[in-house]
PDB file of N, CA and C in Angstrom:
ATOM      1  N   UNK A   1      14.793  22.417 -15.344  1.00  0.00           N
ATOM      2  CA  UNK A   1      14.048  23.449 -16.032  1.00  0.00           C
ATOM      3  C   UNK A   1      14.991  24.543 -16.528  1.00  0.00           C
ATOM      4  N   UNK A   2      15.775  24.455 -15.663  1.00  0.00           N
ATOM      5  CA  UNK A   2      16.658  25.887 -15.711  1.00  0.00           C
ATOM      6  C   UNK A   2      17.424  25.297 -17.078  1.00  0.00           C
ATOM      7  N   UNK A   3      18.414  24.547 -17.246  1.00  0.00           N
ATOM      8  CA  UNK A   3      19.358  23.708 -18.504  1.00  0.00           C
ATOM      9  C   UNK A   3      18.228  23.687 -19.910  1.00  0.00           C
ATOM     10  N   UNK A   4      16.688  23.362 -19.158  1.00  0.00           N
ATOM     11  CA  UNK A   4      15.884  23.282 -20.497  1.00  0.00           C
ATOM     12  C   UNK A   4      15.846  24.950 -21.052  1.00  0.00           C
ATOM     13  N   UNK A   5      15.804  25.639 -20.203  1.00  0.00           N
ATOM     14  CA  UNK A   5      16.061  27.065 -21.005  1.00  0.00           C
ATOM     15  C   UNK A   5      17.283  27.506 -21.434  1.00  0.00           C
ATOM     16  N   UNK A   6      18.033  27.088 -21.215  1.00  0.00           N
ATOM     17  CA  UNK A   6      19.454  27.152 -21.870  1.00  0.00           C
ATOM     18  C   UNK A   6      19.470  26.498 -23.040  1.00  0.00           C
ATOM     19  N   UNK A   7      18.708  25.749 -22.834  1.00  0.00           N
ATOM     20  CA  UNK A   7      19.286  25.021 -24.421  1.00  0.00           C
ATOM     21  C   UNK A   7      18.374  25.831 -25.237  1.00  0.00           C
ATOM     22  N   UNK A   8      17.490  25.978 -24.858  1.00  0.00           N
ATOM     23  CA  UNK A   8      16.107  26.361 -25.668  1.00  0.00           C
ATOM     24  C   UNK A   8      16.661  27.976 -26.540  1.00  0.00           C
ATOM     25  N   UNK A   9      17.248  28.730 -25.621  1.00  0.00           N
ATOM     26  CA  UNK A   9      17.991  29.931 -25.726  1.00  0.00           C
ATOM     27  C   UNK A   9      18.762  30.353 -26.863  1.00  0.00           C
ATOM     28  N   UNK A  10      19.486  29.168 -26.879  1.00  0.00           N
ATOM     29  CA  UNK A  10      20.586  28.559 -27.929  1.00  0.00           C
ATOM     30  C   UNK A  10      19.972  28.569 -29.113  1.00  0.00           C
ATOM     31  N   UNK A  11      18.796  27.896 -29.515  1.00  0.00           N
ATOM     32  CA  UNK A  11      18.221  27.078 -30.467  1.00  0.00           C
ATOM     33  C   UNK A  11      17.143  28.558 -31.304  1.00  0.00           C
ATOM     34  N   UNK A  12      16.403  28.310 -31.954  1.00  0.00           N
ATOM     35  CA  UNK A  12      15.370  29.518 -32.671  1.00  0.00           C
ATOM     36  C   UNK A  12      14.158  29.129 -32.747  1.00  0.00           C
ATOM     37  N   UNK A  13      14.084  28.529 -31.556  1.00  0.00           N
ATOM     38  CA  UNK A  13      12.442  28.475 -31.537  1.00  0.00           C
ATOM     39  C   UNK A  13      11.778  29.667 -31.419  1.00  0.00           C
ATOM     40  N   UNK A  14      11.733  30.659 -31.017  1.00  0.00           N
ATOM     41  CA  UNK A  14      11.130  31.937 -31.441  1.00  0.00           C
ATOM     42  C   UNK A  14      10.428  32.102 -30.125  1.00  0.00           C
ATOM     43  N   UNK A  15       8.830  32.167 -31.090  1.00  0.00           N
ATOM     44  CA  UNK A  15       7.588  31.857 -30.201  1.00  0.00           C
ATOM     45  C   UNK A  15       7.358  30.580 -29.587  1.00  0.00           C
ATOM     46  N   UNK A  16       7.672  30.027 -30.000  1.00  0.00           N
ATOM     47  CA  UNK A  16       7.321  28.014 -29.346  1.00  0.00           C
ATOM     48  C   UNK A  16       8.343  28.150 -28.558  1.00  0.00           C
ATOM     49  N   UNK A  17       9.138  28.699 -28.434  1.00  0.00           N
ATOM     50  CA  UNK A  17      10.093  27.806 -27.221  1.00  0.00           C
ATOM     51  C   UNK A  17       9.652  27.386 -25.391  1.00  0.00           C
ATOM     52  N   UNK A  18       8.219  27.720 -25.203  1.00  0.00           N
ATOM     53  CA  UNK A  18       7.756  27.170 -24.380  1.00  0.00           C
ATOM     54  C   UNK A  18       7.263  25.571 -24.515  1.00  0.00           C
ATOM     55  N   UNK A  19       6.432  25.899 -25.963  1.00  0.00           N
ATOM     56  CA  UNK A  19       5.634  24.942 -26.483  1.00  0.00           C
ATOM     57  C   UNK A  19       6.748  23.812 -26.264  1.00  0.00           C
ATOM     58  N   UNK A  20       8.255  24.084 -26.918  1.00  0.00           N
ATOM     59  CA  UNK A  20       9.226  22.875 -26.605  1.00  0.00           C
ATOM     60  C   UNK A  20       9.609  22.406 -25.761  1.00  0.00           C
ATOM     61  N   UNK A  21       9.691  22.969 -24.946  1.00  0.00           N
ATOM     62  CA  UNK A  21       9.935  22.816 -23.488  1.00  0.00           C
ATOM     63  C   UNK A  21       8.908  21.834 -22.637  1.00  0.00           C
ATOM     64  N   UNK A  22       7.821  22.298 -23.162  1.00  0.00           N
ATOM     65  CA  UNK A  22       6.945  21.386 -22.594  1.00  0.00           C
ATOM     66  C   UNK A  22       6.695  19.910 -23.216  1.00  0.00           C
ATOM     67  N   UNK A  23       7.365  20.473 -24.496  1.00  0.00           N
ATOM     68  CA  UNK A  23       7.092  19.142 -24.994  1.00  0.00           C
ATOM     69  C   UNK A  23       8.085  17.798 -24.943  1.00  0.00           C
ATOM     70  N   UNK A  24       9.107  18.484 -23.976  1.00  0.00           N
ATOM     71  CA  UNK A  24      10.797  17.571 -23.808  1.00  0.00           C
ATOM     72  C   UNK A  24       9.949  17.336 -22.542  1.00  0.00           C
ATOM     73  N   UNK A  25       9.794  17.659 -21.867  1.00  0.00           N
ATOM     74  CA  UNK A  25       8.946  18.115 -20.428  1.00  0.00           C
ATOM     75  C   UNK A  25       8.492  16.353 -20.836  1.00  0.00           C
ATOM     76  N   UNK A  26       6.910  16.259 -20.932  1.00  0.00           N
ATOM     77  CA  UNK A  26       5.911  15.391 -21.304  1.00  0.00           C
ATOM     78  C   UNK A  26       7.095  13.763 -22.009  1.00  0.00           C
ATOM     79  N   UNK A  27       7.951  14.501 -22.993  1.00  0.00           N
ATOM     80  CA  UNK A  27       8.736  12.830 -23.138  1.00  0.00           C
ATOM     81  C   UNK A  27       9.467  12.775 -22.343  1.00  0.00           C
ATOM     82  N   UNK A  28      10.124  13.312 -21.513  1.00  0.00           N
ATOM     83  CA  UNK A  28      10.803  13.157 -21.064  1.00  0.00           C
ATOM     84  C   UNK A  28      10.253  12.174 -19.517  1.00  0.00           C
ATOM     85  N   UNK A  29       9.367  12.460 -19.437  1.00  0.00           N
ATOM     86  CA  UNK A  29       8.847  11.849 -17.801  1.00  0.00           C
ATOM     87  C   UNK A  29       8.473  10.257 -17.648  1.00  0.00           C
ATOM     88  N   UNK A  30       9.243  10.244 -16.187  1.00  0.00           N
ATOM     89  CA  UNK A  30       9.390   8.542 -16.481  1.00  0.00           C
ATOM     90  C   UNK A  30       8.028   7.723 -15.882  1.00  0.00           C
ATOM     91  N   UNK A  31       7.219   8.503 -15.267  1.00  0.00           N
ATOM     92  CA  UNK A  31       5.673   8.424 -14.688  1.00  0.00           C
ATOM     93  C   UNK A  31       4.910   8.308 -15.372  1.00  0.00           C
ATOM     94  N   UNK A  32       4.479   6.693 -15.864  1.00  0.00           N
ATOM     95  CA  UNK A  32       3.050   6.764 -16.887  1.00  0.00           C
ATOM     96  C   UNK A  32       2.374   7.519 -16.310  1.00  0.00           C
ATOM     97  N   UNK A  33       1.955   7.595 -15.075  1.00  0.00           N
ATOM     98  CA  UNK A  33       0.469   8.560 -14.728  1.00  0.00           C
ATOM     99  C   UNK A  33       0.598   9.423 -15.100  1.00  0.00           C
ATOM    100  N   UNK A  34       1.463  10.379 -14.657  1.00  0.00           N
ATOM    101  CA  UNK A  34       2.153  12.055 -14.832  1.00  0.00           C
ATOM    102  C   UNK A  34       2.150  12.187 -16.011  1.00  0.00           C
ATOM    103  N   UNK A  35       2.411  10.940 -16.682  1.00  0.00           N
ATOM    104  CA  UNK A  35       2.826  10.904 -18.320  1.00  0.00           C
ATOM    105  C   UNK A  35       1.122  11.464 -18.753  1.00  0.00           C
ATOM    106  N   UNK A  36       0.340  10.178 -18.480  1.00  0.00           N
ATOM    107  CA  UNK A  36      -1.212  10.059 -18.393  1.00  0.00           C
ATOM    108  C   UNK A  36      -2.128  11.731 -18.378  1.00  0.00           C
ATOM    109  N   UNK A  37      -1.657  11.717 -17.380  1.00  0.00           N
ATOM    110  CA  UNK A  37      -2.331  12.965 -16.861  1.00  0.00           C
ATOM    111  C   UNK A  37      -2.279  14.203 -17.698  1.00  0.00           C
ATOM    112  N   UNK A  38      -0.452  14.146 -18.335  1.00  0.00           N
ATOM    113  CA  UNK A  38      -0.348  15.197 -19.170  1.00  0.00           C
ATOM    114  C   UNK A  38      -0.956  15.654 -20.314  1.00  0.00           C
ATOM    115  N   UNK A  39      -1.046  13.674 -20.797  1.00  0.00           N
ATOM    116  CA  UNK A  39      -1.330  14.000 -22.386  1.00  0.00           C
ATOM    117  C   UNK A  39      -2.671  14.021 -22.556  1.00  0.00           C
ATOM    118  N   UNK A  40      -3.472  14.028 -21.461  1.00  0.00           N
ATOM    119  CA  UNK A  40      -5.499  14.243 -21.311  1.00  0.00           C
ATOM    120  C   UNK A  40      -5.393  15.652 -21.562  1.00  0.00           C
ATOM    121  N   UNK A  41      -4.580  16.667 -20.943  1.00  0.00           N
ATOM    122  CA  UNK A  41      -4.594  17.771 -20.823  1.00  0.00           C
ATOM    123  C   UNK A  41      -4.779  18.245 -22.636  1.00  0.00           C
ATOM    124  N   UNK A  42      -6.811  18.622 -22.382  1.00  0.00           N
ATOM    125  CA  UNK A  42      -6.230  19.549 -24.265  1.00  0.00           C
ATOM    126  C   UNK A  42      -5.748  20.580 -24.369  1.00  0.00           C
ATOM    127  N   UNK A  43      -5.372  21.417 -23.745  1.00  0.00           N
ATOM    128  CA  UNK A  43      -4.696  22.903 -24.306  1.00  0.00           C
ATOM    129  C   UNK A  43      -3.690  23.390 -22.694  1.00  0.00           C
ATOM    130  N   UNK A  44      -2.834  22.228 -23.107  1.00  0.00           N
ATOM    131  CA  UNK A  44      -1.551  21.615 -21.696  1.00  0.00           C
ATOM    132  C   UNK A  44      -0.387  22.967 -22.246  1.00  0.00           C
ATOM    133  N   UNK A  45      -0.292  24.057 -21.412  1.00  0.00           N
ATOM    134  CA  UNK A  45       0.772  24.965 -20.782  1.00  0.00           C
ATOM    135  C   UNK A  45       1.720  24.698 -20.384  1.00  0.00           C
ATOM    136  N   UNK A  46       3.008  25.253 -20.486  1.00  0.00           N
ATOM    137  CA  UNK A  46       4.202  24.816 -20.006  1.00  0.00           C
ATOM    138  C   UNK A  46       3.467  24.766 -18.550  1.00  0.00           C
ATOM    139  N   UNK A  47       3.026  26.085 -17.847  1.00  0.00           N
ATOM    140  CA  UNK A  47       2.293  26.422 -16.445  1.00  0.00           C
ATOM    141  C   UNK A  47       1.914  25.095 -15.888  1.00  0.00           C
ATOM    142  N   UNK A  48       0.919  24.393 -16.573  1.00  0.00           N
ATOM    143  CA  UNK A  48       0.190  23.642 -16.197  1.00  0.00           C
ATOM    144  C   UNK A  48       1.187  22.323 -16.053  1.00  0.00           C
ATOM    145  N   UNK A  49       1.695  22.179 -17.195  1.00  0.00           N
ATOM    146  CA  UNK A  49       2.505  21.185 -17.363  1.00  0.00           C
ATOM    147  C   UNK A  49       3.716  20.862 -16.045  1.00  0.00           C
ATOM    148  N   UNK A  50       4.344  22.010 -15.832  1.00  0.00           N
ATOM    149  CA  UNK A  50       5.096  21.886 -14.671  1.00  0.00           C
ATOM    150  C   UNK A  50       4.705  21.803 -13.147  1.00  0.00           C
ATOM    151  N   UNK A  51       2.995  22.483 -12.966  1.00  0.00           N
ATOM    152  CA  UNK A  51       1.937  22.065 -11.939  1.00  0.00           C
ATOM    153  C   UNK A  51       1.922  20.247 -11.954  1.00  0.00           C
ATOM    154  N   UNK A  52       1.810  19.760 -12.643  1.00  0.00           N
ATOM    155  CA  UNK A  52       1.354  18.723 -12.823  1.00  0.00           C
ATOM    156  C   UNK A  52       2.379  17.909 -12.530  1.00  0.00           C
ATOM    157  N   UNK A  53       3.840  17.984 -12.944  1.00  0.00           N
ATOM    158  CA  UNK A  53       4.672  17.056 -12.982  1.00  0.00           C
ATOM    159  C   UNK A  53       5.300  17.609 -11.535  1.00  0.00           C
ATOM    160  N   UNK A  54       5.020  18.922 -10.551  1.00  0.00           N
ATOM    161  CA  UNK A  54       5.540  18.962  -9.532  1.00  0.00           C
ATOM    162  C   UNK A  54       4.460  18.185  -8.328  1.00  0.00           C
ATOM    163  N   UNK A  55       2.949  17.982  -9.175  1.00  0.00           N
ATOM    164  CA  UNK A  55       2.092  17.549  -7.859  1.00  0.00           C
ATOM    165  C   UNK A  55       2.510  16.243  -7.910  1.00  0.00           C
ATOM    166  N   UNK A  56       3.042  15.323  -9.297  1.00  0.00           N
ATOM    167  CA  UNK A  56       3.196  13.967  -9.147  1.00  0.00           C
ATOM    168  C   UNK A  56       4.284  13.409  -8.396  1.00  0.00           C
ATOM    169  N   UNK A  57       5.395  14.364  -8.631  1.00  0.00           N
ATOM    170  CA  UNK A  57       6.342  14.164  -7.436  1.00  0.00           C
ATOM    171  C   UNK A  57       5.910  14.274  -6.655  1.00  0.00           C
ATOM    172  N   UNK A  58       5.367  15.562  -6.006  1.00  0.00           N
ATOM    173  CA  UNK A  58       5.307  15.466  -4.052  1.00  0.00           C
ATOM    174  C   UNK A  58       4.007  14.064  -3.930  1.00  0.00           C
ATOM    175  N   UNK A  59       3.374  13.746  -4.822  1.00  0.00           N
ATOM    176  CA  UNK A  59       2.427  12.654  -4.680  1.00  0.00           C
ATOM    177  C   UNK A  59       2.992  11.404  -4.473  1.00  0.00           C
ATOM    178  N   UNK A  60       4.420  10.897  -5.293  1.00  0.00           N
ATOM    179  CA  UNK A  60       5.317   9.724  -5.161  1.00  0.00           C
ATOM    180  C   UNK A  60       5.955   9.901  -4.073  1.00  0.00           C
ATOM    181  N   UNK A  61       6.369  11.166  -3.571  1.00  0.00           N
ATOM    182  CA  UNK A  61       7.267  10.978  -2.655  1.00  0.00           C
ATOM    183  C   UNK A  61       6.430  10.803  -0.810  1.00  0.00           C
ATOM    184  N   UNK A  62       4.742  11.261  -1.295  1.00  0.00           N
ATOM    185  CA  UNK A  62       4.290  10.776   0.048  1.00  0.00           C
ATOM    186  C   UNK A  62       3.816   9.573   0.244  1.00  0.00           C
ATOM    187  N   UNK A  63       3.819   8.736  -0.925  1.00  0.00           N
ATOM    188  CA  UNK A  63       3.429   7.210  -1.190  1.00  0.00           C
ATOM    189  C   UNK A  63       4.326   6.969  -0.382  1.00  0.00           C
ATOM    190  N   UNK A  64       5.576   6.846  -1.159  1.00  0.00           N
ATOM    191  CA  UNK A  64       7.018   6.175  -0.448  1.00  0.00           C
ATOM    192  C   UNK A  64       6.872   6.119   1.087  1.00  0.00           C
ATOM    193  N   UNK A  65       7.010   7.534   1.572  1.00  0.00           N
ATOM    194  CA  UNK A  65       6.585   7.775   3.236  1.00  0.00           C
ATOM    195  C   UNK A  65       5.734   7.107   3.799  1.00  0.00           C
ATOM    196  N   UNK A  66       4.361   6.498   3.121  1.00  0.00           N
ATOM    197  CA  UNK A  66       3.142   5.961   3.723  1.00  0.00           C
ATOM    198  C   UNK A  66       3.575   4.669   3.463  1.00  0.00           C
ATOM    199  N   UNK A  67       4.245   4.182   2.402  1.00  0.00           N
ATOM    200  CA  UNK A  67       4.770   2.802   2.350  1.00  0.00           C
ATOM    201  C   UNK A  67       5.722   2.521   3.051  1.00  0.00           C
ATOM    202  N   UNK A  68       6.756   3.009   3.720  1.00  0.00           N
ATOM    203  CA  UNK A  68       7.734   2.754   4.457  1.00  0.00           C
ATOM    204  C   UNK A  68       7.020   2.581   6.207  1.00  0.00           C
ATOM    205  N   UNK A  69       5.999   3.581   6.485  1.00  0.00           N
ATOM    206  CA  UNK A  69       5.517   3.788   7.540  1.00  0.00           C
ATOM    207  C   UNK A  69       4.721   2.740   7.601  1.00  0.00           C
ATOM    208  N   UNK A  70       3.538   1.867   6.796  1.00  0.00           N
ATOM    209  CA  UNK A  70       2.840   0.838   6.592  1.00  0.00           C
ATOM    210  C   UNK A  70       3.672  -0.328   7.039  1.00  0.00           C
ATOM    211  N   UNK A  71       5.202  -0.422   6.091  1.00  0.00           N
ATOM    212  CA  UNK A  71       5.769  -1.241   6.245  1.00  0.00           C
ATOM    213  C   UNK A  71       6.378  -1.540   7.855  1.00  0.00           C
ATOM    214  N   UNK A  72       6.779  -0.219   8.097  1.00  0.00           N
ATOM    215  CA  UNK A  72       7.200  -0.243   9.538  1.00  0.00           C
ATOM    216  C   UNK A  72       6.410  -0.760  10.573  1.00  0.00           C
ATOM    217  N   UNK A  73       5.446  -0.177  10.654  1.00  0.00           N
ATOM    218  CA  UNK A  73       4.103  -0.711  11.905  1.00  0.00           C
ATOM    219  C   UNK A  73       3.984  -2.219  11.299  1.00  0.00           C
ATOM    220  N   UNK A  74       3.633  -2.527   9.823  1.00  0.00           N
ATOM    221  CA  UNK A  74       3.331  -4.249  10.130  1.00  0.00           C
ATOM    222  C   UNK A  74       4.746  -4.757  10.234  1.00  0.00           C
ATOM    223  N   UNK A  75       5.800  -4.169  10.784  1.00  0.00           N
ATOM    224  CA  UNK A  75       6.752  -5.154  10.623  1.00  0.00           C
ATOM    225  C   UNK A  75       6.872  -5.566  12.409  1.00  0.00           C
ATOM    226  N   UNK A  76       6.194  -4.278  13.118  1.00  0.00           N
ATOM    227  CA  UNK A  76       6.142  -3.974  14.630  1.00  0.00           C
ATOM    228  C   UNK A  76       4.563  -5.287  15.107  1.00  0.00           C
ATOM    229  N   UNK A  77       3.412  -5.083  14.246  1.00  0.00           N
ATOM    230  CA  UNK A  77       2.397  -6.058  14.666  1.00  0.00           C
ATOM    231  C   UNK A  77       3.150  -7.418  14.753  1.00  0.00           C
ATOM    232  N   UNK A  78       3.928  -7.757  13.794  1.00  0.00           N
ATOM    233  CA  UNK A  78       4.148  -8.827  13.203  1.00  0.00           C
ATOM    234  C   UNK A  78       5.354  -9.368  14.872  1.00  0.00           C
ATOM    235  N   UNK A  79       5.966  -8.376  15.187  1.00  0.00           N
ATOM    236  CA  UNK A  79       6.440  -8.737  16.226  1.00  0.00           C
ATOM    237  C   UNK A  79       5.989  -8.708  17.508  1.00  0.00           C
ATOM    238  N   UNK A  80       4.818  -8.048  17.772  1.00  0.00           N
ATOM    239  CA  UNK A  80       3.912  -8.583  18.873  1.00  0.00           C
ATOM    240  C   UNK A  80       3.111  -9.390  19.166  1.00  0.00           C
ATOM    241  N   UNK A  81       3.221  -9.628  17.794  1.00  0.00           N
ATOM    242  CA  UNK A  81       2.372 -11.022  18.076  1.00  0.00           C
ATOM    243  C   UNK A  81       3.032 -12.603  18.106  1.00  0.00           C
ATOM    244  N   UNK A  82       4.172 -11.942  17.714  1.00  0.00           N
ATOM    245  CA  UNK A  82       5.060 -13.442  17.749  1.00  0.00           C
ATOM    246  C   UNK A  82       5.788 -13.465  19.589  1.00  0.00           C
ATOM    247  N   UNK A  83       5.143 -12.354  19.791  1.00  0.00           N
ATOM    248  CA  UNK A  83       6.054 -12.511  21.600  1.00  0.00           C
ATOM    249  C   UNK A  83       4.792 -12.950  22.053  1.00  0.00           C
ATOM    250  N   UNK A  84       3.258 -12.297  21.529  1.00  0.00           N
ATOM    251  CA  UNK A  84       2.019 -12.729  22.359  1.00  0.00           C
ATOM    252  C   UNK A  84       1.831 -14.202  22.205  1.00  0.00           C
ATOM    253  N   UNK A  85       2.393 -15.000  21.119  1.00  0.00           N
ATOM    254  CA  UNK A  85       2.430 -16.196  20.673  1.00  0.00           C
ATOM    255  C   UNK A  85       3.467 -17.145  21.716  1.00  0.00           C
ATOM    256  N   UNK A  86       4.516 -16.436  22.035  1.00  0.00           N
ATOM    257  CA  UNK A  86       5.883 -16.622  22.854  1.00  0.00           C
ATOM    258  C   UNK A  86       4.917 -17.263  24.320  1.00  0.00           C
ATOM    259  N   UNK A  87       4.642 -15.834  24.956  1.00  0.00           N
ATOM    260  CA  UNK A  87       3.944 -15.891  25.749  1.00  0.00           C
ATOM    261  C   UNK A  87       2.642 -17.464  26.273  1.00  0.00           C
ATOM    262  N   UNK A  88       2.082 -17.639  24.919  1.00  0.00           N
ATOM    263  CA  UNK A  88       0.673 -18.290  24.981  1.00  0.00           C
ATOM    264  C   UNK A  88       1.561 -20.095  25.432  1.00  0.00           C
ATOM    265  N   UNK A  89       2.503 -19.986  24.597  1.00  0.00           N
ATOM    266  CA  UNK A  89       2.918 -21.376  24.837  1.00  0.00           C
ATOM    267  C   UNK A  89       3.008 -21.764  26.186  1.00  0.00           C
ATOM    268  N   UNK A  90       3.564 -20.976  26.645  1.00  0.00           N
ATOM    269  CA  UNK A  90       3.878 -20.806  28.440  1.00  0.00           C
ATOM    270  C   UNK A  90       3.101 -21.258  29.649  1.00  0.00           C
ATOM    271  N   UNK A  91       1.648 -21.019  28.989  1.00  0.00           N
ATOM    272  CA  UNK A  91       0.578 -20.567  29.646  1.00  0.00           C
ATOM    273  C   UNK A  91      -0.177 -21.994  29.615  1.00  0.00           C
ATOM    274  N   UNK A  92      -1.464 -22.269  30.934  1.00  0.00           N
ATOM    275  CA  UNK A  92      -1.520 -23.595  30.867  1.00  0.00           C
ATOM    276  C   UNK A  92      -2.654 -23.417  29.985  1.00  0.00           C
ATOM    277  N   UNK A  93      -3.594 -24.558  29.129  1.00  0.00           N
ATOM    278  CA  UNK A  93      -4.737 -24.045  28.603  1.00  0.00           C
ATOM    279  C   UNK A  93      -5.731 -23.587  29.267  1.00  0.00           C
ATOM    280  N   UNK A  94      -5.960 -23.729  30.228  1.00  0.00           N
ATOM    281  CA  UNK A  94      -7.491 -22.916  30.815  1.00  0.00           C
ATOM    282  C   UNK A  94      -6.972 -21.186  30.569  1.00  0.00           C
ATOM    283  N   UNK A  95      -5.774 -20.877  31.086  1.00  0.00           N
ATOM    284  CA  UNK A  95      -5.368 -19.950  30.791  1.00  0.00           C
ATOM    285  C   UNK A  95      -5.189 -19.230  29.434  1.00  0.00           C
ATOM    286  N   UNK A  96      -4.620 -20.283  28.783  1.00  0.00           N
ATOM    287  CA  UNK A  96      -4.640 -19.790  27.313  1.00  0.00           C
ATOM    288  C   UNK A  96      -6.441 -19.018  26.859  1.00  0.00           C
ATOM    289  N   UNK A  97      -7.231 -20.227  27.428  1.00  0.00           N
ATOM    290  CA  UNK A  97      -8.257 -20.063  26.761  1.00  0.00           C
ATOM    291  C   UNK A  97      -9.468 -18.645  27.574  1.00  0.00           C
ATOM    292  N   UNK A  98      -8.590 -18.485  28.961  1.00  0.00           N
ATOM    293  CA  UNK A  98      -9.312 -16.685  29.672  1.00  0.00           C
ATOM    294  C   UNK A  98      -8.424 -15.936  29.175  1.00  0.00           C
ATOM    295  N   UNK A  99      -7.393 -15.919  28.464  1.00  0.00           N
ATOM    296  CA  UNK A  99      -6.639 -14.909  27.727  1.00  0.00           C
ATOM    297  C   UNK A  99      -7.151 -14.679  26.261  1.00  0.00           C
ATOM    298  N   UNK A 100      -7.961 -15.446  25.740  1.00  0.00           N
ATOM    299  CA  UNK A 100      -8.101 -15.660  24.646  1.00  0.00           C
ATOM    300  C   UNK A 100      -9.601 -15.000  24.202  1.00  0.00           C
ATOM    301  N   UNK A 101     -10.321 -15.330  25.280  1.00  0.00           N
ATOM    302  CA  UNK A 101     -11.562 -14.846  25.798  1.00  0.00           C
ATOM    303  C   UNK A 101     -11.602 -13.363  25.858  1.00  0.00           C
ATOM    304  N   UNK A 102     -10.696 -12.886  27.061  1.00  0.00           N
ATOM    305  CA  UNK A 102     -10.177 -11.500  27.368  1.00  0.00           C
ATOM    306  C   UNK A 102     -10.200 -10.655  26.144  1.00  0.00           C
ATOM    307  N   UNK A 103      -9.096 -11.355  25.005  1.00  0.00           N
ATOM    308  CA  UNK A 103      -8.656 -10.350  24.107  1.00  0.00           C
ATOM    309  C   UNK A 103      -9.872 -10.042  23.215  1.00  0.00           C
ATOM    310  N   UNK A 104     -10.747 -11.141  22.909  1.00  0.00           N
ATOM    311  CA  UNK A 104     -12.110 -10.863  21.851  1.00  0.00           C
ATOM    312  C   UNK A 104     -12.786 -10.410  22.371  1.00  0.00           C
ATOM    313  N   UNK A 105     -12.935  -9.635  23.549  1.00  0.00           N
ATOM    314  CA  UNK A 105     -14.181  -8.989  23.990  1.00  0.00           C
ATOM    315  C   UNK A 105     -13.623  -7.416  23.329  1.00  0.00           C
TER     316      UNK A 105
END
């Protein structure tokens, strides 16, 4: 933001030099949604514009977190059940089958 006013500074946009800003802003973004979201906006503010492209970040970046954490726990089911599986072989079937009993209640 800060470099976009530098340049902007430079240049003679006058009065618009928000309007430009927002409008490097909007092409510039690599988020169809964010992209999406922007260009619904009818009377889209630099204000608004930079609301918007800061909620879509912190929004991607808590996906990521919930996807890594998703990923983590099924990567943890996925290994308890291959030891509860470990386990079952072991076991004679009557047993298998009061363990089996046990767990569906």
């Amino acid at each position: 933001m800060v470099k976009l006013r530098k340049l902007a500074a430079s240049c003679e946009y006058k009065d618009m030099t928000d309007d430009m800003i927002r409008d490097r802003i909007v092409g510039g973004i690599v988020d169809n949604q964010v992209r999406k979201t922007l260009l619904q906006e009818s009377k889209l503010t630099l204000a608004t514009c930079i609301s918007v492209v800061q909620s879509g970040e912190a929004t991607a970046a808590h996906v990521k977190t919930m996807s890594h954490f998703t990923t983590t726990t099924s990567d943890k089911t996925l290994d308890v059940n291959a030891v509860r599986k470990k386990r079952l072989v072991s076991l004679s079937l009557s047993q298998r089958v009061l363990l089996t009993l046990s767990l569906s209640v």
